[in-house]
Protein backbone atom coordinates (compact mmCIF):
# COMPACT_ATOMS: atom_id res chain seq x y z
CA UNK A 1 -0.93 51.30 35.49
CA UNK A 2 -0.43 50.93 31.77
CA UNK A 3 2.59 51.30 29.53
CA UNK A 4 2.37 52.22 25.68
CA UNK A 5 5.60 51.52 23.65
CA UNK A 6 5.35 52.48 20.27
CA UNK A 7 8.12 51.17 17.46
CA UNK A 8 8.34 51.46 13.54
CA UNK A 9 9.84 55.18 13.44
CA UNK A 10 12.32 56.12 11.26
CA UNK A 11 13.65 57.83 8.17
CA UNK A 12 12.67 57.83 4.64
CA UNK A 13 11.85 59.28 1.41
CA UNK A 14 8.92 61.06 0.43
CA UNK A 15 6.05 58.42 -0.89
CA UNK A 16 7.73 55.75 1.39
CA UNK A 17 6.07 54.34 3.32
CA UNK A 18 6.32 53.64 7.23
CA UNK A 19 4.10 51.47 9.81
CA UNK A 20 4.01 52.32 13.44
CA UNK A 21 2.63 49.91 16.26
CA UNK A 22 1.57 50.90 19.92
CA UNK A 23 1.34 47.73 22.21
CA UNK A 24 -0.26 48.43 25.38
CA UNK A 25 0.65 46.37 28.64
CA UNK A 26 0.41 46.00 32.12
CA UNK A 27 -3.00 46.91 34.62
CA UNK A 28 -5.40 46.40 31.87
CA UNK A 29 -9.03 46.19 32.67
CA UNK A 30 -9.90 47.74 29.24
CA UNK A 31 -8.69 49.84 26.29
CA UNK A 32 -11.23 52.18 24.75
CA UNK A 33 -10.30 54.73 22.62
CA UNK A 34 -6.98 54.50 20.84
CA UNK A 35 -5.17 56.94 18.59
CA UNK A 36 -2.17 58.55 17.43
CA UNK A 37 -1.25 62.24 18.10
CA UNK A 38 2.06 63.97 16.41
CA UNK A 39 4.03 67.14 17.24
CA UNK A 40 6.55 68.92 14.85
CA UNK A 41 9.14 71.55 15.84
CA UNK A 42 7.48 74.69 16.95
CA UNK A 43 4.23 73.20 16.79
CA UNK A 44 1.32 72.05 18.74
CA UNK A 45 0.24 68.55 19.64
CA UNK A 46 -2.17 67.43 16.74
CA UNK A 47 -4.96 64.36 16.54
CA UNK A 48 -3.77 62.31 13.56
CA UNK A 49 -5.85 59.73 13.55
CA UNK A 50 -8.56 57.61 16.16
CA UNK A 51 -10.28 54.26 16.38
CA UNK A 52 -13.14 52.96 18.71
CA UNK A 53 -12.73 49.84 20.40
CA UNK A 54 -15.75 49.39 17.83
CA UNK A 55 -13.30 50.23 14.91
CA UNK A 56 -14.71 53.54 14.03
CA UNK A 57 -12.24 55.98 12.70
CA UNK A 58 -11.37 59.08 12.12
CA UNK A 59 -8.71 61.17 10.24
CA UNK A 60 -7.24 64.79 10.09
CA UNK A 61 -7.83 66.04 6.99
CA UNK A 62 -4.06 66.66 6.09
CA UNK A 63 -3.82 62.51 5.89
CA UNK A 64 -7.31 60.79 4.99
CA UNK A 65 -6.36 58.77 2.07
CA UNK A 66 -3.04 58.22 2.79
CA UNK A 67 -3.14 57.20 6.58
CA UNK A 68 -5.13 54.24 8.21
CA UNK A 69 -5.93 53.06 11.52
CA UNK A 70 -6.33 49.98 12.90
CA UNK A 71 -6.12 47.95 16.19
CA UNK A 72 -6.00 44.31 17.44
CA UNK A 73 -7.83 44.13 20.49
CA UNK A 74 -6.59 41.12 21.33
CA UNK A 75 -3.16 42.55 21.70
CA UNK A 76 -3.98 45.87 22.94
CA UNK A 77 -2.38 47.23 19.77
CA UNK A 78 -2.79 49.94 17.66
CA UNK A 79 -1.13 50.81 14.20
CA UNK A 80 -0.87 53.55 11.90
CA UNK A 81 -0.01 52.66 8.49
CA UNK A 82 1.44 55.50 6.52
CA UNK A 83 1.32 55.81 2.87
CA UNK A 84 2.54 58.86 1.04
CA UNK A 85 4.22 60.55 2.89
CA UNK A 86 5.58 63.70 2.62
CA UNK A 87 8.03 66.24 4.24
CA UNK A 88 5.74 67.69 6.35
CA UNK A 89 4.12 64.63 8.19
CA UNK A 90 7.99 64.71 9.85
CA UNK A 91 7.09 64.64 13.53
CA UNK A 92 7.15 63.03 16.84
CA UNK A 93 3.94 60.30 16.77
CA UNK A 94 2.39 59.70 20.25
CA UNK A 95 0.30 56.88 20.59
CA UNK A 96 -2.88 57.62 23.49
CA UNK A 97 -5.13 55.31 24.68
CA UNK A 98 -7.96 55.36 26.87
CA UNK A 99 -8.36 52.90 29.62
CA UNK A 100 -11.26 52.32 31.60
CA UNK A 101 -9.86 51.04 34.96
CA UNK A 102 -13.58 49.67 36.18
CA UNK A 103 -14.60 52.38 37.99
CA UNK A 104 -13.14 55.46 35.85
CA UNK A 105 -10.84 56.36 32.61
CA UNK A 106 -7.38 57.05 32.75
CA UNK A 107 -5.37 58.96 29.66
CA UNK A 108 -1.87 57.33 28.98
CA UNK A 109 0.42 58.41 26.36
CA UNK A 110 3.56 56.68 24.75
CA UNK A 111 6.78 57.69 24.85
CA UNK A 112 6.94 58.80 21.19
CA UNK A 113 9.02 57.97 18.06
CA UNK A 114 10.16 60.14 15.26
CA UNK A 115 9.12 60.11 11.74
CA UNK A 116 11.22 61.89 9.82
CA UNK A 117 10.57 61.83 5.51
CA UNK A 118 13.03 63.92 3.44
CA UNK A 119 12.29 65.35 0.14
């Protein structure tokens, strides 16, 4: 079993700035694929961003440039660093990773933590 907290919600301004983390812990044979989904009010589930245990990434259009992706494998960690931002990245982020137990992937999702930028 594996357990993704994330941390570094929270409330500001539009072109703040805000950096979320996703440690992963517990049964860990491997992390693969990690990545950060967000919903808003009303809305569906979206990809925001993804990274390869390789460190290939990619973006939803609505925040290449101002979004980036990175992990420490070392840590099981992923982070989002969020430049930019405006009202309408306000959301819950999810953080999802991918973990391969030895024999077969299993999907685990975080717990979530709001984002919330006011004009």
């Amino acid at each position: 079993q594996v357990q993704l907290v994330e941390s570094g919600g929270g409330l500001v301004q539009a072109g703040g700035s805000l950096r979320l983390s996703c440690a992963a812990s517990g049964s860990i044979f491997r992390i693969d694929g990690m990545a950060w989904y967000r919903q808003a009010p009303g809305k569906q589930r979206e990809l925001v961003a993804g990274i390869t245990r390789g460190g290939s990434t990619n973006y939803a259009d609505s925040v290449k440039g101002r979004f980036t992706i990175s992990r420490d494998n070392t840590k099981n960690t992923v982070y989002l660093q969020m430049d930019s931002l405006k009202p309408e990245d306000t959301a819950v982020y999810y953080c999802h990773a991918k973990a391969y137990s030895g024999s077969y992937y299993v999907n685990y999702w975080g717990q979530g933590t709001q984002v919330t930028v006011s004009s």
